[in-house]
PDB file of N, CA and C in Angstrom:
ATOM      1  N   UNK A   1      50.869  14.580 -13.880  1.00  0.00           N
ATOM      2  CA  UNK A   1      50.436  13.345 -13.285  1.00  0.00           C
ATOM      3  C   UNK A   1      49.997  12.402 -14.402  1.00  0.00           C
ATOM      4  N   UNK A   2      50.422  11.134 -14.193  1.00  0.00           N
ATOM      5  CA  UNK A   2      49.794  10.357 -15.508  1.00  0.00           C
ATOM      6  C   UNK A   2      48.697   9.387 -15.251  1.00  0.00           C
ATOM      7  N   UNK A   3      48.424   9.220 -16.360  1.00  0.00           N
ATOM      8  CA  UNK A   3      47.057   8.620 -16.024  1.00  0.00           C
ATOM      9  C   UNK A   3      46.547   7.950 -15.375  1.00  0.00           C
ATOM     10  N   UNK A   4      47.637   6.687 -15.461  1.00  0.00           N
ATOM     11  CA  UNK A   4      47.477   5.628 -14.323  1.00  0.00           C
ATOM     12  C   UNK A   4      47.409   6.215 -13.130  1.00  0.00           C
ATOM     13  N   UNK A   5      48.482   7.099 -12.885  1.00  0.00           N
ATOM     14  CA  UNK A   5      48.172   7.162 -11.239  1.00  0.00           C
ATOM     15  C   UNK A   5      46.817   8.004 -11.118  1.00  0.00           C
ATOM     16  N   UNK A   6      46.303   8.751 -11.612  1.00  0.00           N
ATOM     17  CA  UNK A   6      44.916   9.330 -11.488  1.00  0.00           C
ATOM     18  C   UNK A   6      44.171   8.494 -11.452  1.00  0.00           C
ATOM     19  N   UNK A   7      43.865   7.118 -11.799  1.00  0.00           N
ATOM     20  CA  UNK A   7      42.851   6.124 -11.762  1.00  0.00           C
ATOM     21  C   UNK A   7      42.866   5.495 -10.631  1.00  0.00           C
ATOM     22  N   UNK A   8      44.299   5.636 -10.574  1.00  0.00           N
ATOM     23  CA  UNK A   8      44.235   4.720  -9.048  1.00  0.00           C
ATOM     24  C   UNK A   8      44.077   6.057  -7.862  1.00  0.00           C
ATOM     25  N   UNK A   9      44.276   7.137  -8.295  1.00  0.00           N
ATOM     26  CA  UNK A   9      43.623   8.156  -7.025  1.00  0.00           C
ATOM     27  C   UNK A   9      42.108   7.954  -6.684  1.00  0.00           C
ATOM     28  N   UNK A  10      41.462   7.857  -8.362  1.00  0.00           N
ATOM     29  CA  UNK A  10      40.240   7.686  -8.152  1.00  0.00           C
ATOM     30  C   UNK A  10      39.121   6.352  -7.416  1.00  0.00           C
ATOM     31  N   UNK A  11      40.198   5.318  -7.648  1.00  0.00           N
ATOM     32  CA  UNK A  11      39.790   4.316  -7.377  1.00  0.00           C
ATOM     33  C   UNK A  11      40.002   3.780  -6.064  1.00  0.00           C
ATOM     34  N   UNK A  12      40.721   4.688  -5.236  1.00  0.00           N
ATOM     35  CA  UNK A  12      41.225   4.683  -4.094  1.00  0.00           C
ATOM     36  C   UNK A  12      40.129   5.849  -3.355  1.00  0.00           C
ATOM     37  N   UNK A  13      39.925   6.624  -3.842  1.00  0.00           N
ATOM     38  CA  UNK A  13      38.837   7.711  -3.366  1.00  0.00           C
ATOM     39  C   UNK A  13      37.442   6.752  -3.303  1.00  0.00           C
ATOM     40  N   UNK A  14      36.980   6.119  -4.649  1.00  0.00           N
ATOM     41  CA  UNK A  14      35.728   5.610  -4.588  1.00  0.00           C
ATOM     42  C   UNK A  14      35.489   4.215  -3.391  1.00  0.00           C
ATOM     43  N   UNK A  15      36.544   3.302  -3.097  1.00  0.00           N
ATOM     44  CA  UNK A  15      37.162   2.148  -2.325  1.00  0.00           C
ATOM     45  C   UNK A  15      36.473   3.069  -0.847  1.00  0.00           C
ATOM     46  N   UNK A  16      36.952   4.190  -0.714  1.00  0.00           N
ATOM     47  CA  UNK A  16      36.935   4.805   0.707  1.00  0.00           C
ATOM     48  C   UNK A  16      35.922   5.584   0.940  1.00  0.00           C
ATOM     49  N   UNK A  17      35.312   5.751  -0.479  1.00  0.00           N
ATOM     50  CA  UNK A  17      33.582   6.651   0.343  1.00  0.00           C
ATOM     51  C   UNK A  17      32.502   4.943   0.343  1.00  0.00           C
ATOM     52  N   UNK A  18      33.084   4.264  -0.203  1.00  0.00           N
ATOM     53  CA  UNK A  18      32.218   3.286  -0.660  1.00  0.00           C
ATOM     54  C   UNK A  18      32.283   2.423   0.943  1.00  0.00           C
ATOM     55  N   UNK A  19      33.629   2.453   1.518  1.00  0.00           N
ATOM     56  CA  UNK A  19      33.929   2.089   2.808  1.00  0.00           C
ATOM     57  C   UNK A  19      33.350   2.599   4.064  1.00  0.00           C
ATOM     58  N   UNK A  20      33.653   4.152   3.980  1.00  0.00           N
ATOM     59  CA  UNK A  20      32.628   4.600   4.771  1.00  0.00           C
ATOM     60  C   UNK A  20      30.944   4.689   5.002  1.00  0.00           C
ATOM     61  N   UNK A  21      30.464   3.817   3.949  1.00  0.00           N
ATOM     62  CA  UNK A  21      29.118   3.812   3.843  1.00  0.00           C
ATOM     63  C   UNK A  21      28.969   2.587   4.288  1.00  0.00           C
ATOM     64  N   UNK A  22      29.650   1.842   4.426  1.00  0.00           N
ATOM     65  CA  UNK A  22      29.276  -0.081   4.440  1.00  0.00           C
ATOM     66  C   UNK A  22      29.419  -0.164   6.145  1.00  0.00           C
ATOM     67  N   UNK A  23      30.705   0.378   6.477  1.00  0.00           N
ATOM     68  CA  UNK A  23      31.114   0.755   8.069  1.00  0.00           C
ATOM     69  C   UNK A  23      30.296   1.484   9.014  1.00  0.00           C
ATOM     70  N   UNK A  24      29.706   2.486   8.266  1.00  0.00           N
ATOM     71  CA  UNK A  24      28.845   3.734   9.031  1.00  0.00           C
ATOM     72  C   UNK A  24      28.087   3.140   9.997  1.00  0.00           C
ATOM     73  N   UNK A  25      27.772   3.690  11.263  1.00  0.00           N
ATOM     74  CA  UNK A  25      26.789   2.429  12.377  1.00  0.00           C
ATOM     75  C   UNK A  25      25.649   2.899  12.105  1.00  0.00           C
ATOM     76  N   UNK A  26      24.727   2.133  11.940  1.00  0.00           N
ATOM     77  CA  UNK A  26      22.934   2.398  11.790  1.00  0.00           C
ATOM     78  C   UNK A  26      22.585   3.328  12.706  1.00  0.00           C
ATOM     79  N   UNK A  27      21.400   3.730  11.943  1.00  0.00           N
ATOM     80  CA  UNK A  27      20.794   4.669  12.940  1.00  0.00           C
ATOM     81  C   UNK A  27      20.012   4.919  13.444  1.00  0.00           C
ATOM     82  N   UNK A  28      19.976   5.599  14.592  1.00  0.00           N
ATOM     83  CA  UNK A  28      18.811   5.089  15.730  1.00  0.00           C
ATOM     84  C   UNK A  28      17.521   5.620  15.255  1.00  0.00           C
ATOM     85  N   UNK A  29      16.520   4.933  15.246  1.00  0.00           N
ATOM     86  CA  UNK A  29      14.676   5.106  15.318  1.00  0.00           C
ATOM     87  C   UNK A  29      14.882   6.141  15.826  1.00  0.00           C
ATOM     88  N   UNK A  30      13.551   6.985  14.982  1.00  0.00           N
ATOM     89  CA  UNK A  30      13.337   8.004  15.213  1.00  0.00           C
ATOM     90  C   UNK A  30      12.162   8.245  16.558  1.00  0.00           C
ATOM     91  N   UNK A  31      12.558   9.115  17.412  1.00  0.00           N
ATOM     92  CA  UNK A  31      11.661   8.671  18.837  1.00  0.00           C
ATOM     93  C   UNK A  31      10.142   9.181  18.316  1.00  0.00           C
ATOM     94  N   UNK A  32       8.888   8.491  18.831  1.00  0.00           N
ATOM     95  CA  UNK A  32       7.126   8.840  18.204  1.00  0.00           C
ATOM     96  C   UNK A  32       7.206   9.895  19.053  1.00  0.00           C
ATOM     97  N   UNK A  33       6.726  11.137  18.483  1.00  0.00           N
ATOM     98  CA  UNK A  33       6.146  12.218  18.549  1.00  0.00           C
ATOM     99  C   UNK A  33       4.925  12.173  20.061  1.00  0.00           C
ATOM    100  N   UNK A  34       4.843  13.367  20.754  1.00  0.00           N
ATOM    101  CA  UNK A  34       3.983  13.504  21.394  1.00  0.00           C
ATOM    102  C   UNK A  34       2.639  13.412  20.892  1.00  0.00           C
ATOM    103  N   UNK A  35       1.974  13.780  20.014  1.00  0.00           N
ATOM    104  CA  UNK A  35       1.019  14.326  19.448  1.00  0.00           C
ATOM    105  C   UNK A  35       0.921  14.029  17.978  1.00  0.00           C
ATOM    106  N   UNK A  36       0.054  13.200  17.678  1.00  0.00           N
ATOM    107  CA  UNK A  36      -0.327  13.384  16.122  1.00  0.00           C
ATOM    108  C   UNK A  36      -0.556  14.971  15.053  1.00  0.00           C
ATOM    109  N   UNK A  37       0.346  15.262  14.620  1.00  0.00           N
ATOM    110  CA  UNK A  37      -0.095  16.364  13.751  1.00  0.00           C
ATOM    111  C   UNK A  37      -0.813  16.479  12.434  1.00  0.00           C
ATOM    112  N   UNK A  38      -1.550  17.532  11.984  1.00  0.00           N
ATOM    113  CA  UNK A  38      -1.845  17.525  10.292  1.00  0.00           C
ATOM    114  C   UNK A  38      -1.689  19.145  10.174  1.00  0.00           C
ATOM    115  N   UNK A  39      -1.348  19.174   8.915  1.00  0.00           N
ATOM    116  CA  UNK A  39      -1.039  20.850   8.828  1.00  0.00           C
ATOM    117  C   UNK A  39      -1.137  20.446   7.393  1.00  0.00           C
ATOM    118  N   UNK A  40      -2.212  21.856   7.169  1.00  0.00           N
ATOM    119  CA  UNK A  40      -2.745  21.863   5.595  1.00  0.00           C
ATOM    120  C   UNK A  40      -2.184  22.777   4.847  1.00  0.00           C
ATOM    121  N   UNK A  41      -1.427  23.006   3.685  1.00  0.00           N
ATOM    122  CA  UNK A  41      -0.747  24.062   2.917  1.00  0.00           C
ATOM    123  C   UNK A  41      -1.784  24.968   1.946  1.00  0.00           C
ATOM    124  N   UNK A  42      -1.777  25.786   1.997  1.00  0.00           N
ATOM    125  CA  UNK A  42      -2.168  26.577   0.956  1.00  0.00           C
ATOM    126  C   UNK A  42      -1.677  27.829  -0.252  1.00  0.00           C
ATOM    127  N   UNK A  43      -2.736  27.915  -1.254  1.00  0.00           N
ATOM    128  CA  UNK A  43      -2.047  28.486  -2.418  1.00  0.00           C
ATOM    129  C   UNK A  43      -1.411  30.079  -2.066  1.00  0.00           C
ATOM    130  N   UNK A  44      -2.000  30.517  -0.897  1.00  0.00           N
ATOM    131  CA  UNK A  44      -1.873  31.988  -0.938  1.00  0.00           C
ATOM    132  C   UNK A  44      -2.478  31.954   0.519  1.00  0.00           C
ATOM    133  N   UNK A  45      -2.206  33.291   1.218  1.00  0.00           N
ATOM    134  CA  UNK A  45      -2.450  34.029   2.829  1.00  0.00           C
ATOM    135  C   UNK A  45      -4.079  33.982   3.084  1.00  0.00           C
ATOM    136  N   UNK A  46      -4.700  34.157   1.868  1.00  0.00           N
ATOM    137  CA  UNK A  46      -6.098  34.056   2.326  1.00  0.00           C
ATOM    138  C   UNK A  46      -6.991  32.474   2.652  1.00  0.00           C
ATOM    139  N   UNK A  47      -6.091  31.410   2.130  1.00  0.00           N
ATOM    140  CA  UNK A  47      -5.816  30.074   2.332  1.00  0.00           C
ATOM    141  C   UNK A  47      -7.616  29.873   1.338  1.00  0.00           C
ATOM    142  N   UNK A  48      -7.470  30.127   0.416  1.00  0.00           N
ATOM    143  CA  UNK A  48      -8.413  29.798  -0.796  1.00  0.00           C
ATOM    144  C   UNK A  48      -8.706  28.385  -1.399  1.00  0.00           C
ATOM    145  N   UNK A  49      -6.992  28.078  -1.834  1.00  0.00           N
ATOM    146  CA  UNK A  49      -6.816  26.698  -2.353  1.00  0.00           C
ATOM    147  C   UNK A  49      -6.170  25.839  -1.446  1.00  0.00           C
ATOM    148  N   UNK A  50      -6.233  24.398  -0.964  1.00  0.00           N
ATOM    149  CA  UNK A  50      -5.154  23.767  -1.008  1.00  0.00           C
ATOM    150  C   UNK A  50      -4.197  23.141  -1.621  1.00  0.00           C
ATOM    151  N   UNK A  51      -3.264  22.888  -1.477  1.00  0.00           N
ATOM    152  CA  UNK A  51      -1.992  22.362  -2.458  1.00  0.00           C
ATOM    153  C   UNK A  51      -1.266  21.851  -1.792  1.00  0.00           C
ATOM    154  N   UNK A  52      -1.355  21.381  -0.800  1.00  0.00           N
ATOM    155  CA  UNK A  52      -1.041  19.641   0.058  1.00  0.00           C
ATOM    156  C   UNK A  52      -1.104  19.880   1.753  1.00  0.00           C
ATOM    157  N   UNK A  53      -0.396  18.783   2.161  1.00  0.00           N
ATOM    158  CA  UNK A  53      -0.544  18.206   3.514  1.00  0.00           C
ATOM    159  C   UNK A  53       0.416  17.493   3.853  1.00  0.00           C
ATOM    160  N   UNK A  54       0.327  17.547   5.543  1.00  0.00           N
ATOM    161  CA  UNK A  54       1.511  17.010   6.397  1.00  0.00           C
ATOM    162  C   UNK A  54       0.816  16.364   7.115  1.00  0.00           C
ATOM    163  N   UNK A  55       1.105  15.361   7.871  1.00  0.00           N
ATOM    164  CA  UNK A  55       0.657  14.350   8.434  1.00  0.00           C
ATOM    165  C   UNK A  55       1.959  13.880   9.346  1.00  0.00           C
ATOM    166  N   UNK A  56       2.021  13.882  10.375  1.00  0.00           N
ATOM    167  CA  UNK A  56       2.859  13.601  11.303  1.00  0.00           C
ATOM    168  C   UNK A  56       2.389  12.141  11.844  1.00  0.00           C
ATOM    169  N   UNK A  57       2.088  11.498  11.774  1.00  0.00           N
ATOM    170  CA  UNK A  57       1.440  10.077  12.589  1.00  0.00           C
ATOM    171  C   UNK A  57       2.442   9.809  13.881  1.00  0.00           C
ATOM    172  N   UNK A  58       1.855   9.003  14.472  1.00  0.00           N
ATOM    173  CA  UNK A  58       2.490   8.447  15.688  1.00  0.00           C
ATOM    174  C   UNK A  58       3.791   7.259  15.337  1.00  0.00           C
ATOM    175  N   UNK A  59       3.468   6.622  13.777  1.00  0.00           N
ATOM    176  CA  UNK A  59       4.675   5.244  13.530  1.00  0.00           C
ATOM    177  C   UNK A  59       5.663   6.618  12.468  1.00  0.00           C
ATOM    178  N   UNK A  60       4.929   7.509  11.631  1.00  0.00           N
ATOM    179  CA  UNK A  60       6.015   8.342  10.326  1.00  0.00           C
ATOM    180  C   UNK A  60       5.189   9.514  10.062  1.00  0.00           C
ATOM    181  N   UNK A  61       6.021   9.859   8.813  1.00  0.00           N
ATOM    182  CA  UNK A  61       5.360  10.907   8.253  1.00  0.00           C
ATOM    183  C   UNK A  61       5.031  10.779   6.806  1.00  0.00           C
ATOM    184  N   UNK A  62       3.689  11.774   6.913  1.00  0.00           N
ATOM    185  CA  UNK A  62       3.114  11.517   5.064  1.00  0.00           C
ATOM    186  C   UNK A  62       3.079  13.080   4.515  1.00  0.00           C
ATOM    187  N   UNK A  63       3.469  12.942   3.109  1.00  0.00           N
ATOM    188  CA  UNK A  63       3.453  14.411   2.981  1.00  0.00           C
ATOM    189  C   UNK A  63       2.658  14.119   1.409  1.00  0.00           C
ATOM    190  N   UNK A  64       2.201  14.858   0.914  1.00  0.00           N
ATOM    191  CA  UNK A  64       1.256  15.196  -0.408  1.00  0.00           C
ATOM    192  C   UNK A  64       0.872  16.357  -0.924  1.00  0.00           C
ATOM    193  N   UNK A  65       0.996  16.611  -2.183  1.00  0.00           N
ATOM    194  CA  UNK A  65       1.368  17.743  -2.711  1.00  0.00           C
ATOM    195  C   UNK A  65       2.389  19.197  -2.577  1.00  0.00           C
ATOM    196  N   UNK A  66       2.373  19.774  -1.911  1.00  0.00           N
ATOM    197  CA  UNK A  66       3.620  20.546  -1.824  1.00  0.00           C
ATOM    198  C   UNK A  66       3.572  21.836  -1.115  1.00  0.00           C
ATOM    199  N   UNK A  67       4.612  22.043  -0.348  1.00  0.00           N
ATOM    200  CA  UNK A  67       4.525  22.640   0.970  1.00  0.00           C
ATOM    201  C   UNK A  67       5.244  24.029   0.615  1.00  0.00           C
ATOM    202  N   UNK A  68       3.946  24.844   1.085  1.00  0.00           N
ATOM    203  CA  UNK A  68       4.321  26.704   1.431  1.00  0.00           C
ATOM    204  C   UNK A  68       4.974  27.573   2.684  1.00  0.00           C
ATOM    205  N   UNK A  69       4.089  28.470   2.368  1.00  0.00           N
ATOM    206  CA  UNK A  69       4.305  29.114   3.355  1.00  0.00           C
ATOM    207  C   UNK A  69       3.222  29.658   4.353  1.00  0.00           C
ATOM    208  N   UNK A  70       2.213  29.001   3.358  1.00  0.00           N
ATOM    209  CA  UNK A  70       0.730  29.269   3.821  1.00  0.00           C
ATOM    210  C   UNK A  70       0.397  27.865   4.619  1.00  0.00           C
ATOM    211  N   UNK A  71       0.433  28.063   5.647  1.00  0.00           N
ATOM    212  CA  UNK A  71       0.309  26.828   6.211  1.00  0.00           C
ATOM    213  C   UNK A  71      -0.924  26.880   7.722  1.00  0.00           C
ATOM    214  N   UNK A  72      -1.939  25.872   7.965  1.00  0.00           N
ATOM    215  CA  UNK A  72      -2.632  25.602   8.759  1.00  0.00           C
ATOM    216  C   UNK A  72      -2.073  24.100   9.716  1.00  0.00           C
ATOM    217  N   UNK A  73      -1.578  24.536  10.834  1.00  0.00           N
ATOM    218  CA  UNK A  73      -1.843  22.896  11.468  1.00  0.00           C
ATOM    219  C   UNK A  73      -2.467  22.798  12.886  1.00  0.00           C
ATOM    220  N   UNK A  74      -3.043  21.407  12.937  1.00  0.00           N
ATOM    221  CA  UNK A  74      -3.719  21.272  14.370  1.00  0.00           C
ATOM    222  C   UNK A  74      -2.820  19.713  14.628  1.00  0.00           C
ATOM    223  N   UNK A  75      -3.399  19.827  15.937  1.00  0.00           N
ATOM    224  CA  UNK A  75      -2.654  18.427  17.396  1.00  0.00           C
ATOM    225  C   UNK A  75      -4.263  17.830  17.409  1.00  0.00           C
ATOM    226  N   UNK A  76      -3.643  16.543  17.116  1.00  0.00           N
ATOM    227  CA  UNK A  76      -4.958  15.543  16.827  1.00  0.00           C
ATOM    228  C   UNK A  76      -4.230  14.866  18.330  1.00  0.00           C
ATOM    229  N   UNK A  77      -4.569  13.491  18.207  1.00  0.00           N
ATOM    230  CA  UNK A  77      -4.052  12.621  19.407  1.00  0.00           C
ATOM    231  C   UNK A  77      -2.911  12.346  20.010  1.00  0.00           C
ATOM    232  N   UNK A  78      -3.166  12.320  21.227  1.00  0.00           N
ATOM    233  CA  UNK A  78      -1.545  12.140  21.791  1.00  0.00           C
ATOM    234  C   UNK A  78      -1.115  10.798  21.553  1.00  0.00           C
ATOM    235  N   UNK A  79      -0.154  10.405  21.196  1.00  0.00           N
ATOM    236  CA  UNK A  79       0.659   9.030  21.122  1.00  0.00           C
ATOM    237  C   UNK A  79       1.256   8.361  22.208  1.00  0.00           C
ATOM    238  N   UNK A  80       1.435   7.120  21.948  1.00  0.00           N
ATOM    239  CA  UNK A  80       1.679   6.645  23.188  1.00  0.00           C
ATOM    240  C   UNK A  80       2.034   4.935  22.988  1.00  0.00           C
ATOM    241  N   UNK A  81       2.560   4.432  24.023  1.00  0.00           N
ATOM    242  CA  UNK A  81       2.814   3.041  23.606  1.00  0.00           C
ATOM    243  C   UNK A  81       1.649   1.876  24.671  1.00  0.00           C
ATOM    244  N   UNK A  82       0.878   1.292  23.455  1.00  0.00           N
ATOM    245  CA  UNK A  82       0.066   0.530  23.768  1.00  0.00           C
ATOM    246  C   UNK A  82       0.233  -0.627  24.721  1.00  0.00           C
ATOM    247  N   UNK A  83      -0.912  -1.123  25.402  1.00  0.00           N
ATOM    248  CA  UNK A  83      -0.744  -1.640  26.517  1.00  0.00           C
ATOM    249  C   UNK A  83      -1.012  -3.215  26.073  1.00  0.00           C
ATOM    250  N   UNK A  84      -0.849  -4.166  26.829  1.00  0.00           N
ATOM    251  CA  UNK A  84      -0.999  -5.042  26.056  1.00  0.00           C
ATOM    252  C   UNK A  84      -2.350  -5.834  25.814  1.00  0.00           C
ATOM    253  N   UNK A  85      -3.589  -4.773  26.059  1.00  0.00           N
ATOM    254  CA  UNK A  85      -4.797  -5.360  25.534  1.00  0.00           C
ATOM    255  C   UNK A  85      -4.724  -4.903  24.049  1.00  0.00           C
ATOM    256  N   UNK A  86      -4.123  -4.263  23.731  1.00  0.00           N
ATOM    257  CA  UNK A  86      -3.771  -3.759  22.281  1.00  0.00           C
ATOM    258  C   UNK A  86      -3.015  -4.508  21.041  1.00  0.00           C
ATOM    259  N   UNK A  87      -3.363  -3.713  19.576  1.00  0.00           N
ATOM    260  CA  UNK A  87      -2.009  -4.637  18.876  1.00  0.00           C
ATOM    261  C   UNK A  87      -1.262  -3.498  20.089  1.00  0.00           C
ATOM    262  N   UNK A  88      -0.319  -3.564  18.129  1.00  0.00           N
ATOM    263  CA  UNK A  88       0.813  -2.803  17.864  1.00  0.00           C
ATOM    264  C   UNK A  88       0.620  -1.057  17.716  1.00  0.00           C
ATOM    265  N   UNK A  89      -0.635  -0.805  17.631  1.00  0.00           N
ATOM    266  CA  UNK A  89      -0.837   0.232  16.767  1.00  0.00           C
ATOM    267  C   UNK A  89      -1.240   1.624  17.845  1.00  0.00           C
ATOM    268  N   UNK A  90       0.100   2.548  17.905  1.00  0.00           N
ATOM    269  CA  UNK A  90       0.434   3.446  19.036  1.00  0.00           C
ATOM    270  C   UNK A  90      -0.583   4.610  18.926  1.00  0.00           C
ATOM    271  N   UNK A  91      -2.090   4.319  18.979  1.00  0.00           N
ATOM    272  CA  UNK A  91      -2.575   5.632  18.583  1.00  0.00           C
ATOM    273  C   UNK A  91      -3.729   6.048  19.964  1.00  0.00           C
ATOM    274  N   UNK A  92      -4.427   6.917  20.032  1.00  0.00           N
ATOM    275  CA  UNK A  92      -5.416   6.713  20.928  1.00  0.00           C
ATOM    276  C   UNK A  92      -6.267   7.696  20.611  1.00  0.00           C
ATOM    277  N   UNK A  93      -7.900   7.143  20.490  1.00  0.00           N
ATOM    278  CA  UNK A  93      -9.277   8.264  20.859  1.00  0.00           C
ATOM    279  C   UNK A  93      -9.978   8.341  21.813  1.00  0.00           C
ATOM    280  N   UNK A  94      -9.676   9.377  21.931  1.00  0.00           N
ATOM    281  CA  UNK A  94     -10.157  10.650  23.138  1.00  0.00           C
ATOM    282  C   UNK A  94     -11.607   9.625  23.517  1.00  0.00           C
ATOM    283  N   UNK A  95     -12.307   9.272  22.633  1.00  0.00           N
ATOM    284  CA  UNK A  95     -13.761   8.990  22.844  1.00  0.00           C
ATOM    285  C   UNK A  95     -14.104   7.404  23.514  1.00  0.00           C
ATOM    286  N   UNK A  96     -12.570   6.829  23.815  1.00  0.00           N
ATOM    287  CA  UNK A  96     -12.801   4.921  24.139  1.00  0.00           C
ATOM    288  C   UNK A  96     -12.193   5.418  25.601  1.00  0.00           C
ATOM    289  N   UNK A  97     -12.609   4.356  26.382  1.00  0.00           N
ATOM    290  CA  UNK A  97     -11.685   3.897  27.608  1.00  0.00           C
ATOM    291  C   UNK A  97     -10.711   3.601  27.426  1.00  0.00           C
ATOM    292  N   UNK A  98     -10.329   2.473  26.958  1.00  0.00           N
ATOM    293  CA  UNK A  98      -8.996   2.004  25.938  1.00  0.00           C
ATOM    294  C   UNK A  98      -8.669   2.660  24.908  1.00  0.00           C
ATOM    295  N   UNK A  99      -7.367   3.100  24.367  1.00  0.00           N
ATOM    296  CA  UNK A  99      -6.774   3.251  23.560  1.00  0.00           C
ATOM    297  C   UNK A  99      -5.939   2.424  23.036  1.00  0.00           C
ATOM    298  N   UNK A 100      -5.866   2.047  21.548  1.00  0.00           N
ATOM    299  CA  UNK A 100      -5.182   1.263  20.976  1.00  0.00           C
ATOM    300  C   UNK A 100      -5.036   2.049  19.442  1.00  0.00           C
TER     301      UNK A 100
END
């Protein structure tokens, strides 16, 4: 095969992944979670040290430092979509009448 035509294989390959990325249809939001989560990682089974965290929120997720096998998590608040005495902000405590 000579060269030229290998460039143009290649350049015909890159044209068409580069195509399929520009074309691809967006993608749908990710649906909010029932429940706010946090789950704490630790160094070892006897859960001594920590060495990060998960955070599930009601809008994403946060993660920090680095995830085992030693793991603790609890269900903080249920989520939900605010009413319109509210902002934007999908969260709610147990302890108000209103949640916002």
């Amino acid at each position: 095969m000579s060269t030229r035509r290998r460039y143009a294989y290649l350049a015909l390959a890159a044209a068409l992944v580069t195509l399929a990325f520009v074309v691809s249809p967006p993608r749908e939001a990710a649906a909010m979670p029932e429940f706010q989560i946090l789950c704490i990682y630790y160094s070892d089974a006897a859960h001594t040290t920590v060495v990060g965290n998960r955070f599930v929120s009601c809008t994403g997720i946060s993660n920090t430092g680095i995830q085992t096998a030693f793991v603790n998590c609890i269900q903080l608040n249920r989520c939900y979509t605010p009413g319109p005495e509210c902002s934007d902000a999908p969260w709610c405590d147990p302890n108000h009448e209103v949640c916002c």
